[in-house]
N, C-alpha and C. Protein backbone atom coordinates (compact mmCIF):
# COMPACT_ATOMS: atom_id res chain seq x y z
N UNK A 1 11.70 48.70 -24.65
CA UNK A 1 12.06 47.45 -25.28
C UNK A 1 12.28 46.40 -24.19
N UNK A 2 11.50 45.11 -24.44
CA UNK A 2 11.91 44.48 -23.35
C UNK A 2 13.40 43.39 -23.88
N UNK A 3 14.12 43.53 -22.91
CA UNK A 3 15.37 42.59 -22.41
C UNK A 3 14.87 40.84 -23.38
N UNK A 4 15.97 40.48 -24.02
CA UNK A 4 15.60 39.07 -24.28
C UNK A 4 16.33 38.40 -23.24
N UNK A 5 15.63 37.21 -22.73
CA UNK A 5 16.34 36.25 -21.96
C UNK A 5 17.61 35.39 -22.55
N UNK A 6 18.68 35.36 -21.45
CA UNK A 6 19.56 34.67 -21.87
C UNK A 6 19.44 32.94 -21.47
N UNK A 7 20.49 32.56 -22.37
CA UNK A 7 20.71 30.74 -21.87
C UNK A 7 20.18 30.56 -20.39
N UNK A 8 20.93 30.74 -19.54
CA UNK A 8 20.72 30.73 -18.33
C UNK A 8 18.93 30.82 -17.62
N UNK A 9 18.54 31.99 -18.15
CA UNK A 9 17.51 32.31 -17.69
C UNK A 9 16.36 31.49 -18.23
N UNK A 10 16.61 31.15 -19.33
CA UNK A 10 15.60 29.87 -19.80
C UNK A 10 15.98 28.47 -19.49
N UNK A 11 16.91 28.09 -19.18
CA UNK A 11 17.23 27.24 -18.43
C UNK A 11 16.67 27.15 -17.04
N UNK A 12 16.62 27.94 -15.85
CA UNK A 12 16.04 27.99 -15.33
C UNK A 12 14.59 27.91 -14.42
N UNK A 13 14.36 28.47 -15.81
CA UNK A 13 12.60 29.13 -16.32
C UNK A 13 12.39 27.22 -16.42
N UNK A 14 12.97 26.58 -17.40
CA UNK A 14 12.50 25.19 -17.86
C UNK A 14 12.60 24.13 -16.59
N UNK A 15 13.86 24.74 -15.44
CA UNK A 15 13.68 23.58 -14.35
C UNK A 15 12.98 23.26 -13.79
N UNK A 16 12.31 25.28 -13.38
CA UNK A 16 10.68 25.18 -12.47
C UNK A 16 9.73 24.45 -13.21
N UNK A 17 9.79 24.39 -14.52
CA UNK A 17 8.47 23.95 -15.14
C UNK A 17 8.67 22.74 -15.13
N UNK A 18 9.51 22.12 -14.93
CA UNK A 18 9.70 20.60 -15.09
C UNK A 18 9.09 20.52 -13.33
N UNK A 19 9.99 21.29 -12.28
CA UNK A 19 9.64 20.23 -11.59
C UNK A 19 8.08 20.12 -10.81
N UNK A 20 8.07 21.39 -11.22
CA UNK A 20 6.20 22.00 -11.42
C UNK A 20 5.44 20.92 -11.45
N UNK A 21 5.96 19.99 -13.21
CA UNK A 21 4.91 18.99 -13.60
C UNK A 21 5.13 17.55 -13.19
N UNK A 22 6.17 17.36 -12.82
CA UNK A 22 6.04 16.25 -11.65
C UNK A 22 5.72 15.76 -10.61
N UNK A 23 5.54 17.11 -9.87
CA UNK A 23 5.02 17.06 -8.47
C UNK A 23 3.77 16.61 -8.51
N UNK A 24 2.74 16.08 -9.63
CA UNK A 24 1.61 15.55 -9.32
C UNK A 24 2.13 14.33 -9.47
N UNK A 25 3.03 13.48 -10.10
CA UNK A 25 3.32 12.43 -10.49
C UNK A 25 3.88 11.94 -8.87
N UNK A 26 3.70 12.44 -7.93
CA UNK A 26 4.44 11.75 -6.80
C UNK A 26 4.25 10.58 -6.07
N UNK A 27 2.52 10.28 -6.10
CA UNK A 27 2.16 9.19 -5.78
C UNK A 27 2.24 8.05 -6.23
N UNK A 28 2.75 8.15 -7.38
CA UNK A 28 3.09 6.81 -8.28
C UNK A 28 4.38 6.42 -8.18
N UNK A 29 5.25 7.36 -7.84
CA UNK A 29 6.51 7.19 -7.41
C UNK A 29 6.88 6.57 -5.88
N UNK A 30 7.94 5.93 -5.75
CA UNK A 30 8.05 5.06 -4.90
C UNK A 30 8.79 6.41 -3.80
N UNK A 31 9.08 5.33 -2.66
CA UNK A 31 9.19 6.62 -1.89
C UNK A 31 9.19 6.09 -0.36
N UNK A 32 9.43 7.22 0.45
CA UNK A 32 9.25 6.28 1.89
C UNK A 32 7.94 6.38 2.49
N UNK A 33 7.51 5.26 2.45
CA UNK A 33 6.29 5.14 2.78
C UNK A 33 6.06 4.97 4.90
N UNK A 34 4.35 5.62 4.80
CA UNK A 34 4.01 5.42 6.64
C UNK A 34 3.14 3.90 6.17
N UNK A 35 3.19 2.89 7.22
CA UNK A 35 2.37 1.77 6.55
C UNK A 35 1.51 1.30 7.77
N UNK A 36 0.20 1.28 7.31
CA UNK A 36 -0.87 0.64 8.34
C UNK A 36 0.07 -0.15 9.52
N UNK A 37 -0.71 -0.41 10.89
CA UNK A 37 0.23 -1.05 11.89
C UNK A 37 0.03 -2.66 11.46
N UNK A 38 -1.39 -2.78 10.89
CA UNK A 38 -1.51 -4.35 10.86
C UNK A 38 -0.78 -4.80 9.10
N UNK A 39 0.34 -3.85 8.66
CA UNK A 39 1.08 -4.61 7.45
C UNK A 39 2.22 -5.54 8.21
N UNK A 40 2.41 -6.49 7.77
CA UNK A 40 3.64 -7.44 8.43
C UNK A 40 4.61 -6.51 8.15
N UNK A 41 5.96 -6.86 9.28
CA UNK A 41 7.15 -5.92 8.68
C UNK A 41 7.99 -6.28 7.27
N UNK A 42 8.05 -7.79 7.20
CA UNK A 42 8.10 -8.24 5.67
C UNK A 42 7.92 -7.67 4.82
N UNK A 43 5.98 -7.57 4.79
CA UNK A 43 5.72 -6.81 3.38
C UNK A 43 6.21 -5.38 3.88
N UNK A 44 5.97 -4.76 4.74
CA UNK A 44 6.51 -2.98 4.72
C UNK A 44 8.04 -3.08 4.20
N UNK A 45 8.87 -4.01 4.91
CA UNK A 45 10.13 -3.72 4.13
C UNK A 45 10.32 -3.90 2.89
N UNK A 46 9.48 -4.87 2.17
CA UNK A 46 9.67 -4.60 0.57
C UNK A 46 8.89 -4.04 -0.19
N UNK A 47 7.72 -3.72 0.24
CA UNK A 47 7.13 -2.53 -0.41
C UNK A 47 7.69 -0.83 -0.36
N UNK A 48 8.84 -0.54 0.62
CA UNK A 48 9.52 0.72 0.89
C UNK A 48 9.32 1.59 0.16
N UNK A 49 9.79 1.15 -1.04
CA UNK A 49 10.04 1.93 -2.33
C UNK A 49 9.68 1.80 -3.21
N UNK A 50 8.40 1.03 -2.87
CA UNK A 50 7.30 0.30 -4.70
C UNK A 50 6.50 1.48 -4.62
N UNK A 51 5.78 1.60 -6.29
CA UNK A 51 5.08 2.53 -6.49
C UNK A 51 4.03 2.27 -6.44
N UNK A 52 3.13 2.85 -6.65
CA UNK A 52 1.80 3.13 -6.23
C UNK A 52 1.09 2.25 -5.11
N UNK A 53 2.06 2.81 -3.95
CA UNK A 53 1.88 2.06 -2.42
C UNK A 53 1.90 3.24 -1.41
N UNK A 54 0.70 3.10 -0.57
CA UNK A 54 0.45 4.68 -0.12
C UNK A 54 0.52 4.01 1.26
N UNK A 55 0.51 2.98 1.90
CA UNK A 55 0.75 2.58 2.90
C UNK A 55 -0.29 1.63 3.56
N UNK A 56 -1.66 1.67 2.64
CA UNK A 56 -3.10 1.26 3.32
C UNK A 56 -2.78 -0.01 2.48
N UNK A 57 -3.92 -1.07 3.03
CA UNK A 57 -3.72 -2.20 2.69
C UNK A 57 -5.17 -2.52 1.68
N UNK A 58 -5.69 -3.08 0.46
CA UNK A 58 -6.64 -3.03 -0.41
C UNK A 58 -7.20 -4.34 0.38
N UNK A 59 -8.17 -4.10 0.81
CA UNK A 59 -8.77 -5.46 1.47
C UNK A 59 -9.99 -6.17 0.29
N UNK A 60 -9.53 -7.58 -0.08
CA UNK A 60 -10.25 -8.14 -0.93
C UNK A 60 -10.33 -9.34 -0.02
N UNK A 61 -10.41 -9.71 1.04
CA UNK A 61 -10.72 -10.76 1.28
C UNK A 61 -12.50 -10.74 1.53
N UNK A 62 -12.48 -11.70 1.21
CA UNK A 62 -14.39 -12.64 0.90
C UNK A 62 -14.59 -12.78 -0.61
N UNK A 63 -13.38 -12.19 -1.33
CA UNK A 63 -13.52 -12.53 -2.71
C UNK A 63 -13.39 -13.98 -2.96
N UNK A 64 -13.86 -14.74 -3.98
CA UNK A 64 -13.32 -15.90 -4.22
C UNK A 64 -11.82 -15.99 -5.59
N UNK A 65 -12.16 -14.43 -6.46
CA UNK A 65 -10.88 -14.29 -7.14
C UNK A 65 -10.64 -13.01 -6.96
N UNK A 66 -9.32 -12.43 -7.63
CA UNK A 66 -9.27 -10.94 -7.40
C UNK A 66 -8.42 -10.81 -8.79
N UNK A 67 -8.00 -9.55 -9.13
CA UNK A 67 -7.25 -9.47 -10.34
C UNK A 67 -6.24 -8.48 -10.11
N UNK A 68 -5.51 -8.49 -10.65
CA UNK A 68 -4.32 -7.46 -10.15
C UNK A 68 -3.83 -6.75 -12.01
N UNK A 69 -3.93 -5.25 -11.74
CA UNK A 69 -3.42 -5.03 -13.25
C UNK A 69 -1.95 -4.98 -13.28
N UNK A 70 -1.12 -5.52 -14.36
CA UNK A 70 0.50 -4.98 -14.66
C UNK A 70 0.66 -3.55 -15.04
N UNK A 71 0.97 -3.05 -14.95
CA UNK A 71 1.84 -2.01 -15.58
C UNK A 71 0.44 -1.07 -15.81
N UNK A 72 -0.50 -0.64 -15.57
CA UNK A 72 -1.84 -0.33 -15.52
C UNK A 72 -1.33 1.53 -15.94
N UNK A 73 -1.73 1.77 -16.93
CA UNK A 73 -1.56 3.02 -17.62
C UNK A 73 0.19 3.23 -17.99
N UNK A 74 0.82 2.39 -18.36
CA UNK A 74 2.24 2.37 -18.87
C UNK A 74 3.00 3.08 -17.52
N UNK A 75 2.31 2.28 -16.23
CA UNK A 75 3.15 2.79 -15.04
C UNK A 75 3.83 1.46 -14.78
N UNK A 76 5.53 1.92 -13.74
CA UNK A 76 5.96 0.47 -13.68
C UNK A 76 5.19 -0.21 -12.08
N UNK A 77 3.68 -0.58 -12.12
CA UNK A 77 2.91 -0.70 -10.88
C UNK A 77 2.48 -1.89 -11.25
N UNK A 78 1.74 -2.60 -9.99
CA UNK A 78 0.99 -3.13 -9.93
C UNK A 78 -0.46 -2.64 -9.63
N UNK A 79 -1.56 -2.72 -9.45
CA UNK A 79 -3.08 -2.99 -9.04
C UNK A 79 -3.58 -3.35 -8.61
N UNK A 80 -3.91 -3.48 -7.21
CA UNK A 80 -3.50 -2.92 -5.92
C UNK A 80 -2.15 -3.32 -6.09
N UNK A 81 -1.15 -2.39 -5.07
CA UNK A 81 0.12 -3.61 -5.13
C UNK A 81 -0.02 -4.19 -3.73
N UNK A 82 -0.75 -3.48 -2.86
CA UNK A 82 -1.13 -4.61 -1.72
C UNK A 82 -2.34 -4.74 -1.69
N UNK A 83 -2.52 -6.17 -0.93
CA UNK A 83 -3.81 -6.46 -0.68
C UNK A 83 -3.54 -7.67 -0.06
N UNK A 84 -4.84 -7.68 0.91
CA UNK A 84 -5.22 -8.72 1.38
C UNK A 84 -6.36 -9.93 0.78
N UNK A 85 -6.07 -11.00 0.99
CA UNK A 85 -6.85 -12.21 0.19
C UNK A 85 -7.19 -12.93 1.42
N UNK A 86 -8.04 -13.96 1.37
CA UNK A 86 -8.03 -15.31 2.04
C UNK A 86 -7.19 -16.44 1.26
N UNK A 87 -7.17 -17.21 2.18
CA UNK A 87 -6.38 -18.27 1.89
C UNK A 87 -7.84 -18.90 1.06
N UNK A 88 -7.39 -19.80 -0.34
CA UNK A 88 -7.84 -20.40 -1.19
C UNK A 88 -8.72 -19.86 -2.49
N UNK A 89 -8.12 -18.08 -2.37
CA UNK A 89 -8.31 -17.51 -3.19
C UNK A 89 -7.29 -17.51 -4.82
N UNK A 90 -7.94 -17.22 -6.12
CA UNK A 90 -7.43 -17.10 -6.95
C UNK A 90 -6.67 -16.17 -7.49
N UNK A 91 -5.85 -15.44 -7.98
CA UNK A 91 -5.38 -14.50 -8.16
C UNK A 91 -4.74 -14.55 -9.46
N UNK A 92 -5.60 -13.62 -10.15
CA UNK A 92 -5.23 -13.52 -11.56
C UNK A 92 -4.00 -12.03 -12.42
N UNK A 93 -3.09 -11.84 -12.78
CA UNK A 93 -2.08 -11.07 -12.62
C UNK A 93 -2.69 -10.74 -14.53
N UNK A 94 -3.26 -9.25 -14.77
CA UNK A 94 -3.87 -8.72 -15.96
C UNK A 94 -2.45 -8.20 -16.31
N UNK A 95 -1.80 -8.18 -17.78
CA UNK A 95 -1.42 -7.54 -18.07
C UNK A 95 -2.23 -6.26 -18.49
N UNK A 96 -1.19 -4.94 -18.69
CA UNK A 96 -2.20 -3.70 -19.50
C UNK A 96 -0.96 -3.22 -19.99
N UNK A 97 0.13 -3.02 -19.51
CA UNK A 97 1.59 -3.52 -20.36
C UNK A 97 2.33 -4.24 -20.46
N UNK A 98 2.87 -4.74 -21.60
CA UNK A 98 3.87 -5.48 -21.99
C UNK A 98 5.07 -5.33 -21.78
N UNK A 99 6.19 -5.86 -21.39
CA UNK A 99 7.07 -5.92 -20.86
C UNK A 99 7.72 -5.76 -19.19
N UNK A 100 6.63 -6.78 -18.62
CA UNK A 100 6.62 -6.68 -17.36
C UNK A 100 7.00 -8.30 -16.63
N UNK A 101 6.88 -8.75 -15.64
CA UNK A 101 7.35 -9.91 -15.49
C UNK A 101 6.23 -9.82 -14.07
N UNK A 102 5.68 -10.69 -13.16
CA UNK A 102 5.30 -11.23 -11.93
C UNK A 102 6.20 -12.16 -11.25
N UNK A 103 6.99 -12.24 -10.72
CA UNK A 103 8.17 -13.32 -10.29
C UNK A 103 8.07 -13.04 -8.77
N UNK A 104 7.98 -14.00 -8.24
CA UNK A 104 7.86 -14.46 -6.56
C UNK A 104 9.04 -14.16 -6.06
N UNK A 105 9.17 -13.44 -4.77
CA UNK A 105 10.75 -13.82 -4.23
C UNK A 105 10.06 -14.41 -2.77
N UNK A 106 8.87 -13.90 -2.30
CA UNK A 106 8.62 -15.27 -1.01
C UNK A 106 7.10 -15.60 -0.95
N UNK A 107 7.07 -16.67 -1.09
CA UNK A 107 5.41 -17.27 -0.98
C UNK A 107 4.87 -18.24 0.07
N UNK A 108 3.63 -18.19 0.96
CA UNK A 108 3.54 -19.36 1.73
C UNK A 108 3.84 -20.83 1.13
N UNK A 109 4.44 -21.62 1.04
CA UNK A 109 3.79 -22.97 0.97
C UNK A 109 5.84 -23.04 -0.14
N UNK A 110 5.17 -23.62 -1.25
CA UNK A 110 6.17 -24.67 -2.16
C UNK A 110 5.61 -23.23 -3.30
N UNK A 111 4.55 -22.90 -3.40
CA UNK A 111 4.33 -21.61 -4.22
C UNK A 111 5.80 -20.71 -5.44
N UNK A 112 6.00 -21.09 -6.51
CA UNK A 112 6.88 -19.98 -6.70
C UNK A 112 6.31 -19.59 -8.10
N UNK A 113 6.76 -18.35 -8.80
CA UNK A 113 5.83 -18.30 -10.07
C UNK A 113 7.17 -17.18 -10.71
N UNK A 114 7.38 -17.08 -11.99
CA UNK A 114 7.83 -16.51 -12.65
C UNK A 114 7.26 -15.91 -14.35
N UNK A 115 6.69 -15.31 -14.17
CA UNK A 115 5.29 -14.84 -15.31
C UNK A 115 5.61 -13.71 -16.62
N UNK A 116 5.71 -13.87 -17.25
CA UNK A 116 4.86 -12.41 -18.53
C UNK A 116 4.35 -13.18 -19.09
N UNK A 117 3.33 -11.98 -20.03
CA UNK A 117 2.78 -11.97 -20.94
C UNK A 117 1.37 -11.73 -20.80
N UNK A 118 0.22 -12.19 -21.17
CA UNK A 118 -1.24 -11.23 -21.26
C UNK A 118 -1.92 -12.08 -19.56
N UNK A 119 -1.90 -13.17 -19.13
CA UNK A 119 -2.53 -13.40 -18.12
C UNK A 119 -1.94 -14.60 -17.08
N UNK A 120 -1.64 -14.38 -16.15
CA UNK A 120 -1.12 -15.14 -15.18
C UNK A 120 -1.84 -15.34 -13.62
N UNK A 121 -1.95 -16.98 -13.85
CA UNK A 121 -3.10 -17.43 -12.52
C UNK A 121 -2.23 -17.96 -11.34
N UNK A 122 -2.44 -17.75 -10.08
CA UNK A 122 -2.14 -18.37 -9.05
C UNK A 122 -3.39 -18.54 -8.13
N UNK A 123 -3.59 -19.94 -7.20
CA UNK A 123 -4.09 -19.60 -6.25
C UNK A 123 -3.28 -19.79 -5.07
N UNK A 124 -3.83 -19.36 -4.19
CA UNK A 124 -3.10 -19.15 -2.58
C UNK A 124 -4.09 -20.19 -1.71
N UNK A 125 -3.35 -21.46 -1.18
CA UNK A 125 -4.08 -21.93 -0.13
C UNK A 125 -3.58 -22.03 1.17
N UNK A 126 -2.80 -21.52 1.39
CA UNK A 126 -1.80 -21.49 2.79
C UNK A 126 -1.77 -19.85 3.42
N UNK A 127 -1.90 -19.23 4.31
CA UNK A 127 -1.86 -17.95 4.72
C UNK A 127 -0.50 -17.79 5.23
N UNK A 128 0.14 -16.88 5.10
CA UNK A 128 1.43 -16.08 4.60
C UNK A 128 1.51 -15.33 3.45
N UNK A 129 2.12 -14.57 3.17
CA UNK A 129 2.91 -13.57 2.74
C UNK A 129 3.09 -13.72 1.48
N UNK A 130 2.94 -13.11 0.71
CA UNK A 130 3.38 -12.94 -1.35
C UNK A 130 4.17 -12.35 -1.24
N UNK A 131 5.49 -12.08 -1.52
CA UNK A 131 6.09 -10.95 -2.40
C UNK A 131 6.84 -11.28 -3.57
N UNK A 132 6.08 -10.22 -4.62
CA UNK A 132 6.75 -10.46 -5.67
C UNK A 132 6.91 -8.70 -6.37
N UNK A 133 7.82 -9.18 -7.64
CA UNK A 133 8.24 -7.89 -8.54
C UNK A 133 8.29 -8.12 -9.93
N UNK A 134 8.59 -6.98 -10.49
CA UNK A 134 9.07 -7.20 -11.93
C UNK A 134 10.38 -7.34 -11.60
N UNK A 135 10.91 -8.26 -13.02
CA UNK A 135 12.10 -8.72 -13.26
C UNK A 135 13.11 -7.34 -13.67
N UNK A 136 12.22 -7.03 -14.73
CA UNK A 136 13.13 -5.48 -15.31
C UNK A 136 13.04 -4.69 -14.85
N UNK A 137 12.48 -4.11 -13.83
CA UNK A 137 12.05 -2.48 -13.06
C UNK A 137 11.74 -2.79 -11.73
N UNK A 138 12.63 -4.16 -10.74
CA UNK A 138 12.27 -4.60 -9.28
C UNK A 138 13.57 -3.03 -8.65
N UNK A 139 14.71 -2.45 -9.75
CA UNK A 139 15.04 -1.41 -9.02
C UNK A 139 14.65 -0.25 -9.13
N UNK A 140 12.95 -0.04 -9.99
CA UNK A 140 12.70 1.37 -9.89
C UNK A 140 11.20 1.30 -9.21
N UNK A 141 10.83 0.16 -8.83
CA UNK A 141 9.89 0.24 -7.36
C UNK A 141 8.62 -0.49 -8.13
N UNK A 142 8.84 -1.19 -9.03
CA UNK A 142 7.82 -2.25 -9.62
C UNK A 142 7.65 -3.61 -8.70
N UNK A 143 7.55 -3.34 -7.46
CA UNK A 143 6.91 -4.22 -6.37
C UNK A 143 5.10 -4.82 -5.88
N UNK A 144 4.86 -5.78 -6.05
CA UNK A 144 4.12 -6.11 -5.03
C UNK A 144 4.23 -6.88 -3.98
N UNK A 145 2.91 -7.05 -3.03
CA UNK A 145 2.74 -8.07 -2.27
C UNK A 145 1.28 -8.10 -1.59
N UNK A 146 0.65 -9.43 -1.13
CA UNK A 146 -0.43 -10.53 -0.87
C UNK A 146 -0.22 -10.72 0.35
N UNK A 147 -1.20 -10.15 1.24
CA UNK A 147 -1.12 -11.07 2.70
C UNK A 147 -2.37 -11.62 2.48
N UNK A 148 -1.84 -13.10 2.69
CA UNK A 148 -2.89 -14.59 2.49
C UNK A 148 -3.18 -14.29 4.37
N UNK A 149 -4.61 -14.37 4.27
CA UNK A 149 -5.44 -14.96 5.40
C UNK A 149 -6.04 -16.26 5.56
C-alpha cells in the first residue's frame, strides 16, 4: 500500500513546482543587470531593475521612425526598452496593454511627455538621453530609455 502524502509534503511538492515554472520567466523580470560599456551611466542606473533589459542596446538609428510596444504580451515592459535613435527621429509609444502610462523623468531639450492610452508620438531633435516609466508599475521595473544621437 502506498503511504498518502501529508500537508507538508504537498506543500512542498507545490513550492518546487512553482519555482520550477518561473525560472523561465526570468528574463522579463527585472534584475541586476551587466550593461554594454557604450550605455551612459544614466541610462544603466535607471534601467537596473527594468524588465525586459538584458543589458544590449536595440540599435535603430538610420530609422526615420521607430515604435516602441507598451505592455507587449500583458508584460509590465516596454519594446525595446532601450534603444538607440538619431536625433530628429519620431517615436511612436504602441499600446498592446491598457493600463500603462509613458511619462518622462529626463529628456534632452524642454521635451516632457506624460501619456496613456492606444498611441503616443514624440519626436527627438536634440541628442541626449530619454528616460521614462510607467506611472503604476515604475516600482516593479516598467522602465524605459532612448539614447538620442
Amino acid at each position: 500500500m502506498t503511504p498518502t502524502p501529508d500537508r507538508r509534503q504537498l506543500l512542498r511538492a507545490g513550492g518546487v513546482a512553482l519555482l520550477g515554472s518561473l525560472a523561465g520567466c526570468s528574463d522579463l523580470l527585472g534584475g541586476s543587470v551587466s550593461f554594454d560599456e557604450n550605455v551612459p551611466d544614466e541610462v544603466a542606473d535607471h534601467l537596473e531593475n527594468a524588465n525586459n533589459v538584458d543589458g544590449s542596446i536595440t540599435d535603430r538609428t538610420g530609422e526615420s521612425s521607430v515604435t516602441i510596444e507598451v505592455g507587449p504580451g500583458g508584460n509590465l515592459a516596454y519594446d525595446p526598452a532601450l534603444a538607440s535613435i538619431d536625433a530628429g527621429t519620431t517615436v511612436t509609444w504602441d499600446w498592446k496593454t491598457m493600463g500603462h502610462t509613458v511619462t518622462s523623468e529626463s529628456t534632452p531639450g524642454d521635451t516632457q511627455f506624460d501619456a496613456d492610452g492606444d498611441k503616443h508620438t514624440e519626436t527627438f531633435d536634440q541628442p541626449g538621453n530619454v528616460l521614462y516609466f510607467c506611472e503604476p508599475h515604475r516600482g516593479q521595473g516598467h522602465l524605459g530609455a532612448l539614447i538620442v544621437k
